[in-house]
Structure formats: structure tokens, C-alpha cells
PDB file of N, CA and C in Angstrom:
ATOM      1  N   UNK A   1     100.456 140.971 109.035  1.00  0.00           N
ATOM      2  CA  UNK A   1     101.013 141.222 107.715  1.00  0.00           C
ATOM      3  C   UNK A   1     102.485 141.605 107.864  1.00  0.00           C
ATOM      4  N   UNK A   2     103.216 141.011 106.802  1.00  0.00           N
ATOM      5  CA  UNK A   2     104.788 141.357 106.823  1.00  0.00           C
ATOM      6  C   UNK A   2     105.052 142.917 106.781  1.00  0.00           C
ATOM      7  N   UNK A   3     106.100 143.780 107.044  1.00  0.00           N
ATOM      8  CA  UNK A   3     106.535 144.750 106.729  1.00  0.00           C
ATOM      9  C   UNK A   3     107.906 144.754 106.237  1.00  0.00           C
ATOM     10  N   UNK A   4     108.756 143.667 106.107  1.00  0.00           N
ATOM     11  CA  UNK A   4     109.768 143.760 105.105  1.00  0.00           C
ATOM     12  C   UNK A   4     109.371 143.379 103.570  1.00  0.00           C
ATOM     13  N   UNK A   5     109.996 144.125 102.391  1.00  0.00           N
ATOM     14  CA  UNK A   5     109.593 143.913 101.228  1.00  0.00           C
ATOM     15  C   UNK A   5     110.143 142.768 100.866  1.00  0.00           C
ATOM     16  N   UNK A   6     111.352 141.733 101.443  1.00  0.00           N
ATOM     17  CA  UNK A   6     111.181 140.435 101.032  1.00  0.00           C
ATOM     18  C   UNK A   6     110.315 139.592 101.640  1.00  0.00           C
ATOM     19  N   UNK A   7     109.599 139.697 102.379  1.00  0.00           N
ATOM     20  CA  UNK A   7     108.812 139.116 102.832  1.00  0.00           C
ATOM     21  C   UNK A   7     107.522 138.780 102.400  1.00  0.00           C
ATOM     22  N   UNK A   8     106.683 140.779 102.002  1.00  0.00           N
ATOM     23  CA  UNK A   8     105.617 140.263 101.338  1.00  0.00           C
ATOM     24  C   UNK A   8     105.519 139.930 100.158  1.00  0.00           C
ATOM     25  N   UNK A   9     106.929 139.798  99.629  1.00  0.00           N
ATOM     26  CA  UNK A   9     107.009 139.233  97.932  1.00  0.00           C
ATOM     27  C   UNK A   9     106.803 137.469  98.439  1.00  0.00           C
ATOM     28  N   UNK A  10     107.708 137.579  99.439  1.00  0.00           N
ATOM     29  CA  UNK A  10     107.388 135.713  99.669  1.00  0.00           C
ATOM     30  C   UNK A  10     106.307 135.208  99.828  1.00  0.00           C
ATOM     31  N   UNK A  11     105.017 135.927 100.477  1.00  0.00           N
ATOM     32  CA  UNK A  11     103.643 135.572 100.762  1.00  0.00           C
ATOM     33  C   UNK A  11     103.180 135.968  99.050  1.00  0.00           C
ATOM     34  N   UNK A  12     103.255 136.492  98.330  1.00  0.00           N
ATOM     35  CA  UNK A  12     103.116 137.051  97.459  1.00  0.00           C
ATOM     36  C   UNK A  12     102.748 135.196  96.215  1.00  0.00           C
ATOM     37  N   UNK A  13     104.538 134.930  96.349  1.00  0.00           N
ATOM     38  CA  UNK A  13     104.764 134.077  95.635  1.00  0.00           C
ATOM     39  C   UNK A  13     104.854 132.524  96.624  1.00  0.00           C
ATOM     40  N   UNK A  14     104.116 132.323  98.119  1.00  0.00           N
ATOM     41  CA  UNK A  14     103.844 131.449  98.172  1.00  0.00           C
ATOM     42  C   UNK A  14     101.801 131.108  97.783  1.00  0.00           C
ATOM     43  N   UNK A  15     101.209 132.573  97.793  1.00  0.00           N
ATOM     44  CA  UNK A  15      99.903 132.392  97.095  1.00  0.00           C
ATOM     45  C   UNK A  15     100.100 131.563  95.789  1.00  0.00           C
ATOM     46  N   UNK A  16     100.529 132.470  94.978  1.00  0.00           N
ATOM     47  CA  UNK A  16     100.718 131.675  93.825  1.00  0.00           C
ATOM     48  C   UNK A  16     101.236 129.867  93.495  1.00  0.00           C
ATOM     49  N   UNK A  17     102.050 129.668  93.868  1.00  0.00           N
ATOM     50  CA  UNK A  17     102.733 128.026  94.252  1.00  0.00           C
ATOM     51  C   UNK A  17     101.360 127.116  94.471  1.00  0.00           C
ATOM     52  N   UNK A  18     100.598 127.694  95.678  1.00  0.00           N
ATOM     53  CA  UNK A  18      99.884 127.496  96.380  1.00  0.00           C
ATOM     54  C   UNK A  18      98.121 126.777  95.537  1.00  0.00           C
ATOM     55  N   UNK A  19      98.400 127.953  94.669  1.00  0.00           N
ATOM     56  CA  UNK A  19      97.313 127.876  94.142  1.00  0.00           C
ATOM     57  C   UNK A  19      97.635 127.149  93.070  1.00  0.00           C
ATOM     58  N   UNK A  20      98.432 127.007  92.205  1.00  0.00           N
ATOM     59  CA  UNK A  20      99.174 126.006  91.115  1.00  0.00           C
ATOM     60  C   UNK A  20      99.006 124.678  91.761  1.00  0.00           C
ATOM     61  N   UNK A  21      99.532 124.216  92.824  1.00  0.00           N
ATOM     62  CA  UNK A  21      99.380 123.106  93.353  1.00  0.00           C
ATOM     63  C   UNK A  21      98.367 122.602  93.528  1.00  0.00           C
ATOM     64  N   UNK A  22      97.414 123.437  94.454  1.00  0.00           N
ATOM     65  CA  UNK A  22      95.826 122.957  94.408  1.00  0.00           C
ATOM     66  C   UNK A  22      95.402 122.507  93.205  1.00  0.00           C
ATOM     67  N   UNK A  23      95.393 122.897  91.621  1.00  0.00           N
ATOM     68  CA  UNK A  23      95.010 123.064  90.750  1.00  0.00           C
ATOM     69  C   UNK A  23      95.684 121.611  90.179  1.00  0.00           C
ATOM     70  N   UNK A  24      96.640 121.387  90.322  1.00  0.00           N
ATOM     71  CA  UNK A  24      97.623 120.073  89.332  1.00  0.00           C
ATOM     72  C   UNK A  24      96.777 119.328  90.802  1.00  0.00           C
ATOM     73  N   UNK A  25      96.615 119.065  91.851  1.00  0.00           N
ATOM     74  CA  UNK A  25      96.236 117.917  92.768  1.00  0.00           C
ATOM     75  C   UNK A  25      94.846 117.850  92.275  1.00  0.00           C
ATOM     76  N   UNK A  26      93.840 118.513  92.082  1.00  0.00           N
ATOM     77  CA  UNK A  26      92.564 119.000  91.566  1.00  0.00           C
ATOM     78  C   UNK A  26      92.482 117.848  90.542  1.00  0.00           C
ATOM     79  N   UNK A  27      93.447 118.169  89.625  1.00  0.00           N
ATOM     80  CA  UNK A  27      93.565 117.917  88.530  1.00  0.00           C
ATOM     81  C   UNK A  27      93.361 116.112  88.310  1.00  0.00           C
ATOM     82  N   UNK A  28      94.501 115.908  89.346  1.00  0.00           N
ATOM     83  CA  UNK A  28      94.887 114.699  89.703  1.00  0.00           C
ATOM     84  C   UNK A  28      93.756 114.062  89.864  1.00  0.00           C
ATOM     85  N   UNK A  29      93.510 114.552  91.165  1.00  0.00           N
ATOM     86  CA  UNK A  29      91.840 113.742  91.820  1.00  0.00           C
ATOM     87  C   UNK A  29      91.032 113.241  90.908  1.00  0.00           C
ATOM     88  N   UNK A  30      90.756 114.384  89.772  1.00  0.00           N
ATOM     89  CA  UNK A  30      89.831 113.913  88.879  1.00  0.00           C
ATOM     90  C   UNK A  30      89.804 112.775  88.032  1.00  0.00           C
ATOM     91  N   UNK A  31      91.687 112.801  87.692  1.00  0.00           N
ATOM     92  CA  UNK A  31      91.827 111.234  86.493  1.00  0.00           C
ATOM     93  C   UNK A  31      91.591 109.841  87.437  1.00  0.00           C
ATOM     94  N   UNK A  32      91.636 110.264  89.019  1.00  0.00           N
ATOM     95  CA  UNK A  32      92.156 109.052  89.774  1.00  0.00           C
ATOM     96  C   UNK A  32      90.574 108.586  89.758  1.00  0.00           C
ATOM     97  N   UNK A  33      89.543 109.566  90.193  1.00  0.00           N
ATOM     98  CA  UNK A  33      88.157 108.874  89.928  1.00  0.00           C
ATOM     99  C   UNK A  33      88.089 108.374  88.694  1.00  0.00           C
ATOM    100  N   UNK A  34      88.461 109.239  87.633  1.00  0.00           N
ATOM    101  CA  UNK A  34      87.783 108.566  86.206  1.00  0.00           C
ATOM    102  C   UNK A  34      87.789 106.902  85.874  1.00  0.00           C
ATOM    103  N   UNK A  35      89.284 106.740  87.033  1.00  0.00           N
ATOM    104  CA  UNK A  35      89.731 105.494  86.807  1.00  0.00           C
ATOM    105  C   UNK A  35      89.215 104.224  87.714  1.00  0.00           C
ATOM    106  N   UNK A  36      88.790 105.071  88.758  1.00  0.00           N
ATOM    107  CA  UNK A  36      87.774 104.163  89.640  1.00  0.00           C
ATOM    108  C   UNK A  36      86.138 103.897  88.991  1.00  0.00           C
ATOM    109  N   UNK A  37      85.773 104.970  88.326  1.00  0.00           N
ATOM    110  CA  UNK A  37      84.551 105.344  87.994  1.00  0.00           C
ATOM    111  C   UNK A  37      84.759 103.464  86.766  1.00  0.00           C
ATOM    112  N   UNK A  38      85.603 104.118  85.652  1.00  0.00           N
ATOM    113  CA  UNK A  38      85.836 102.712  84.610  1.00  0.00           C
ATOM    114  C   UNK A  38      85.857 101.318  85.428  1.00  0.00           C
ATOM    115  N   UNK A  39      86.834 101.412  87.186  1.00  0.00           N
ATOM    116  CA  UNK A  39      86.694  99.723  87.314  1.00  0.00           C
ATOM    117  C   UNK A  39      85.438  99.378  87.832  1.00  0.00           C
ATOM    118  N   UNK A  40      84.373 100.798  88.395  1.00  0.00           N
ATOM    119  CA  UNK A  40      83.336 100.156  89.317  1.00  0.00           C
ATOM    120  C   UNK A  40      82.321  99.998  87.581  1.00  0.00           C
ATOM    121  N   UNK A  41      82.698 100.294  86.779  1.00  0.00           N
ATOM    122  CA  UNK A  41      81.254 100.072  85.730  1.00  0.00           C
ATOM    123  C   UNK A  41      81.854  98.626  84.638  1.00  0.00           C
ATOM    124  N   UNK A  42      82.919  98.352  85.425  1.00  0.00           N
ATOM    125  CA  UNK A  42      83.592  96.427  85.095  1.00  0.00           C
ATOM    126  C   UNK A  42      83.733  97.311  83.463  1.00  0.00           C
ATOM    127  N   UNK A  43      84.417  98.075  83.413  1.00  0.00           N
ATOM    128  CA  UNK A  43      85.042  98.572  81.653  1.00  0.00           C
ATOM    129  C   UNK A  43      86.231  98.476  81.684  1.00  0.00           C
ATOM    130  N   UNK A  44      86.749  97.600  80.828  1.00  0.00           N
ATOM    131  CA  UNK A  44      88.088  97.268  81.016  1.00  0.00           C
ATOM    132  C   UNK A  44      88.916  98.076  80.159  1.00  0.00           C
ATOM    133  N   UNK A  45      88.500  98.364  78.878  1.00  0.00           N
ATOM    134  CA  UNK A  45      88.926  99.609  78.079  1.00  0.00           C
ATOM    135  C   UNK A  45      89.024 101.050  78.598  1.00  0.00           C
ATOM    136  N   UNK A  46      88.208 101.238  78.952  1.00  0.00           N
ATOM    137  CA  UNK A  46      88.209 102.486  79.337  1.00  0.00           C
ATOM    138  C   UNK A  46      89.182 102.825  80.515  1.00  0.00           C
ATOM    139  N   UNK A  47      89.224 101.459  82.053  1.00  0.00           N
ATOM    140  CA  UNK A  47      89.468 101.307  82.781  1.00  0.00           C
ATOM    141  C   UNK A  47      91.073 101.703  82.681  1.00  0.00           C
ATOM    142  N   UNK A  48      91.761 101.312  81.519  1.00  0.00           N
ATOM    143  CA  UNK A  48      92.992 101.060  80.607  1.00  0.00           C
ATOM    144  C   UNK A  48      93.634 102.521  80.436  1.00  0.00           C
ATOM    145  N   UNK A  49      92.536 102.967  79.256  1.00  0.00           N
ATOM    146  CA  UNK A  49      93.219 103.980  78.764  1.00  0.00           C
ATOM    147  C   UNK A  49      92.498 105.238  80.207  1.00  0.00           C
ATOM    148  N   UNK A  50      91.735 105.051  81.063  1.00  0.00           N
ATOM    149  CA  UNK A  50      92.399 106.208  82.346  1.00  0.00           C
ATOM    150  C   UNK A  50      93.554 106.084  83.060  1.00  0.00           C
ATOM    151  N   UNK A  51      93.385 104.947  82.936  1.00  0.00           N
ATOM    152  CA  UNK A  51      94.582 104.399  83.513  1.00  0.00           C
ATOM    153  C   UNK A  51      96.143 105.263  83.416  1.00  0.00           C
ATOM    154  N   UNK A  52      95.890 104.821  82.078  1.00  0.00           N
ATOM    155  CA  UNK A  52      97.293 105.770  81.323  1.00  0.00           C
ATOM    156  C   UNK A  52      97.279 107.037  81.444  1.00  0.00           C
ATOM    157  N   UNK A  53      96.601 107.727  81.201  1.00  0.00           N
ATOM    158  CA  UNK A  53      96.000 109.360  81.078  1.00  0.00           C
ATOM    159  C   UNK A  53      96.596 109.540  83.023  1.00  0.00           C
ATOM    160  N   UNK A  54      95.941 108.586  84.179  1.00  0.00           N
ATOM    161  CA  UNK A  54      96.550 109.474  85.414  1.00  0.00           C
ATOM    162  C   UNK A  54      97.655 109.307  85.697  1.00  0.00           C
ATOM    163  N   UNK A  55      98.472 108.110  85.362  1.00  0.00           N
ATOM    164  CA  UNK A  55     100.037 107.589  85.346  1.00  0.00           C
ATOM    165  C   UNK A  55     100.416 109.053  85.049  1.00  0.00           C
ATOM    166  N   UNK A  56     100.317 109.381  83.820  1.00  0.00           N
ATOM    167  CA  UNK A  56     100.768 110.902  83.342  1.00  0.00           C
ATOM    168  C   UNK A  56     100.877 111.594  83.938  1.00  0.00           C
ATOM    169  N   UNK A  57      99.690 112.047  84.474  1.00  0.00           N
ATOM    170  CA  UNK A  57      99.371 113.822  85.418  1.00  0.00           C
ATOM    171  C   UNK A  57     100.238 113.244  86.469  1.00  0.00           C
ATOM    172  N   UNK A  58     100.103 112.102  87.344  1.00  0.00           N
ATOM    173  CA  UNK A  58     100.667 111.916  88.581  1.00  0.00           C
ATOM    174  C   UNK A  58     102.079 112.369  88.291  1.00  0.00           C
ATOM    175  N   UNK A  59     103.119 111.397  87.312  1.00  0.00           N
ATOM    176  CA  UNK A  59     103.835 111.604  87.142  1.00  0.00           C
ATOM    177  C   UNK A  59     104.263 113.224  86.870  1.00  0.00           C
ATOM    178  N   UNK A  60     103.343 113.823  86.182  1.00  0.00           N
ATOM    179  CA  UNK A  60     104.205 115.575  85.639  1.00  0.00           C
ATOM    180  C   UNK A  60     103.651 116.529  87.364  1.00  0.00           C
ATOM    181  N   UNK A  61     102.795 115.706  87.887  1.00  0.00           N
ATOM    182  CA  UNK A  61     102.700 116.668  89.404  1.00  0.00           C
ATOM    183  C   UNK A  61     104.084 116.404  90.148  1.00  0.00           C
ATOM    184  N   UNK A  62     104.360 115.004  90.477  1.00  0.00           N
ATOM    185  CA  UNK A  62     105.434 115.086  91.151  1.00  0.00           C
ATOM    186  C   UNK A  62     106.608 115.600  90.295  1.00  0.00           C
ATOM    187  N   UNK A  63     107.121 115.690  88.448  1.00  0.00           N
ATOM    188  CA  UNK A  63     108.243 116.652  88.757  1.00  0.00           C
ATOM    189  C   UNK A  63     108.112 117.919  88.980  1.00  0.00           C
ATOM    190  N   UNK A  64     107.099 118.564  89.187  1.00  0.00           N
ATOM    191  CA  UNK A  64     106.770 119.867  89.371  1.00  0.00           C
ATOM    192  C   UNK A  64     107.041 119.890  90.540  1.00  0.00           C
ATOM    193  N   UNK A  65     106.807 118.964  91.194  1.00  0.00           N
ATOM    194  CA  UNK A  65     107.390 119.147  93.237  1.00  0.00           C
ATOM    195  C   UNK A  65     105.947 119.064  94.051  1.00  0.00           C
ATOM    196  N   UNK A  66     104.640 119.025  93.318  1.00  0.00           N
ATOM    197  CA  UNK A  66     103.497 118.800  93.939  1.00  0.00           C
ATOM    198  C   UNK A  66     103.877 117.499  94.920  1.00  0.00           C
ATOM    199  N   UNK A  67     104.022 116.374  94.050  1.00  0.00           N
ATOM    200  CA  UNK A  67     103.528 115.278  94.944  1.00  0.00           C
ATOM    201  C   UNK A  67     105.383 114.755  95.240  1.00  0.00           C
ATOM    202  N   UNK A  68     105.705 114.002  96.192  1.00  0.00           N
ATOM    203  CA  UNK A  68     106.939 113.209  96.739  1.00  0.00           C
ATOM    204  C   UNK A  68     106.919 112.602  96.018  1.00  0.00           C
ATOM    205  N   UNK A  69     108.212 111.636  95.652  1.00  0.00           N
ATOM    206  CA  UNK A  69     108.083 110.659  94.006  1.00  0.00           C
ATOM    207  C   UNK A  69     107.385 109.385  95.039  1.00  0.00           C
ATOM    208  N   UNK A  70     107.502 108.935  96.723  1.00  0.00           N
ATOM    209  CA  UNK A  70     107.272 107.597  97.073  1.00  0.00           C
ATOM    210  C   UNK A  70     105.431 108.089  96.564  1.00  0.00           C
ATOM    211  N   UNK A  71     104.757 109.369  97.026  1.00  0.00           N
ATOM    212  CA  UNK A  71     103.410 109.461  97.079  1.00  0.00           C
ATOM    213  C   UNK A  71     103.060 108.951  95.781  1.00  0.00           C
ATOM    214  N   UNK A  72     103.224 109.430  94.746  1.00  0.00           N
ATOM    215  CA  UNK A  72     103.355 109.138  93.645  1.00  0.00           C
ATOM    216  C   UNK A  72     103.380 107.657  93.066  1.00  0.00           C
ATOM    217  N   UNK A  73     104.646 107.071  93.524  1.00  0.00           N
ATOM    218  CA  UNK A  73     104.870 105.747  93.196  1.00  0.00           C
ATOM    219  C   UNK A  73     103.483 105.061  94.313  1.00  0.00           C
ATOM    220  N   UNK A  74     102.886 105.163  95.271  1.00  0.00           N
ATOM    221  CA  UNK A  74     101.835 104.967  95.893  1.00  0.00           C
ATOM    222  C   UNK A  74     100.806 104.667  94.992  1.00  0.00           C
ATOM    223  N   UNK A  75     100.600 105.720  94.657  1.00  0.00           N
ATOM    224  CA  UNK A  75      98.983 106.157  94.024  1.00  0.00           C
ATOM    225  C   UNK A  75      98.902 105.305  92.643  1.00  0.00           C
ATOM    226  N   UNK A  76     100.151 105.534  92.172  1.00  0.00           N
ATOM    227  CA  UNK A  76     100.318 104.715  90.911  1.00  0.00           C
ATOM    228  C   UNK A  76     100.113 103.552  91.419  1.00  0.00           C
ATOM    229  N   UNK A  77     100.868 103.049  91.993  1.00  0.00           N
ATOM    230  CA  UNK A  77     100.522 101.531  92.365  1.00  0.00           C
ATOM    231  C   UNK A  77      99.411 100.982  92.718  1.00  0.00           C
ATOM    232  N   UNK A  78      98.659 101.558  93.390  1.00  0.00           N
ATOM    233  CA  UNK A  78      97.260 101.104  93.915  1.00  0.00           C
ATOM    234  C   UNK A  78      96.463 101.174  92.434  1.00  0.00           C
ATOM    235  N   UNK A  79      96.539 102.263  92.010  1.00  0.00           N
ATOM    236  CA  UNK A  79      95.595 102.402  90.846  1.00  0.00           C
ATOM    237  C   UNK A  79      96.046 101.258  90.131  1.00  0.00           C
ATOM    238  N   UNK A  80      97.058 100.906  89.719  1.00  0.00           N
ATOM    239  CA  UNK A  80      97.475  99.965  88.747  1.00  0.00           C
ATOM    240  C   UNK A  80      97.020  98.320  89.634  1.00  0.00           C
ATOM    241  N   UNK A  81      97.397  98.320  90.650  1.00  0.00           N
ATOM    242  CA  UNK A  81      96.164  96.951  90.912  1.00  0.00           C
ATOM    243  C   UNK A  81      94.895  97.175  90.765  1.00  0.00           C
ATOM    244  N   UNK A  82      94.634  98.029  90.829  1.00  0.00           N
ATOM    245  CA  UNK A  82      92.611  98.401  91.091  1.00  0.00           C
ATOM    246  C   UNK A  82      91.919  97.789  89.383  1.00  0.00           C
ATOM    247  N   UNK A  83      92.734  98.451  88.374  1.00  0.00           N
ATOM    248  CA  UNK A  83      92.627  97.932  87.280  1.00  0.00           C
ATOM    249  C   UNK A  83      93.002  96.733  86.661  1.00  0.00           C
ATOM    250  N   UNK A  84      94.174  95.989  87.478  1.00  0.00           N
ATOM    251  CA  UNK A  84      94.580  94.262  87.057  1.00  0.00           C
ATOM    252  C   UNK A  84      93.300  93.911  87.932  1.00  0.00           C
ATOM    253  N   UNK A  85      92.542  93.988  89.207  1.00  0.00           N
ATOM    254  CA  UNK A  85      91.636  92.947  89.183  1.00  0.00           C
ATOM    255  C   UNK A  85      90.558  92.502  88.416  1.00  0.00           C
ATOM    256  N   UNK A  86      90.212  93.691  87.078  1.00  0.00           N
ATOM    257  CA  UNK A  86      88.990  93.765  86.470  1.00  0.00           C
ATOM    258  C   UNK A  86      89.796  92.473  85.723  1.00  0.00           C
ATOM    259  N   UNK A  87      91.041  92.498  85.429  1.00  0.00           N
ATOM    260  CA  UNK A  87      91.584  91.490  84.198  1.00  0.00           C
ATOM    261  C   UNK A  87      91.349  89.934  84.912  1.00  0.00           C
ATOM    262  N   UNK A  88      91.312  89.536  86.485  1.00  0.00           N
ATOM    263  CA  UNK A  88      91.302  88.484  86.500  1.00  0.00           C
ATOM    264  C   UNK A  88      89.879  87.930  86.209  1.00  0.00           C
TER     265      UNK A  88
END
């Protein structure tokens, strides 16, 4: 354990960060299945509008500093083919 008082404010306020982050990636995980869940049940609507809904979160995690913008531009991308193959 630290014994300078800037220090254990820093453990202090890297708990917190810490736990915010878990929570927006959490978060994440969940729209990214919803959106797998829509292409494995061949729903193209639904498939759509999750679609849109994780574009979002991804996007507001990385300006928060959760995710790198390339991780981001990643995840988006894959997801966004996963859902054009239901269209062919």
C-alpha cells in the first residue's frame, strides 16, 4: 500500500476509471452479441437496427478513452460485414 497522499488518491481514482471502463466494455459486449444473436436467427431487421444501437456505444466508449479509435473502427467493421452477409 502507498504511503504518499498523492499516491493513494491515484489508486483511489485509478479504481474508479477502472471500474467505469469495465462497465462501458460490459456494456459493449452486450450490443455486439445482440447483433450476432439477430444475424445467427437470419433477422435482418432486427440484425439492422442492433446494428445501429452498437455503432453508438462503440463509438461513445472510444471518446471516453475506453476503446483506441483503430479498436473501434475494427469492431465496427467486422460487425458491419457480419450483417451485409444476411443481405446477400
Amino acid at each position: 500500500m502507498a504511503n504518499i497522499k498523492s499516491a493513494k488518491k491515484r489508486i483511489l481514482v485509478i479504481e474508479t476509471k477502472t471500474a467505469r471502463n469495465k462497465a462501458i466494455k460490459s456494456e459493449v459486449k452486450t450490443y455486439i452479441k445482440k447483433v450476432e444473436a439477430a444475424v445467427e436467427a437470419s433477422n435482418v431487421d432486427d440484425a439492422k437496427a442492433a446494428l445501429k444501437i452498437a455503432i453508438k456505444k462503440i463509438s461513445m466508449a472510444t471518446s471516453k478513452g475506453v476503446y483506441h479509435k483503430n479498436t473501434s473502427a475494427r469492431k465496427i467493421s467486422r460487425l458491419t460485414k457480419l450483417v451485409n452477409t444476411l443481405e446477400k
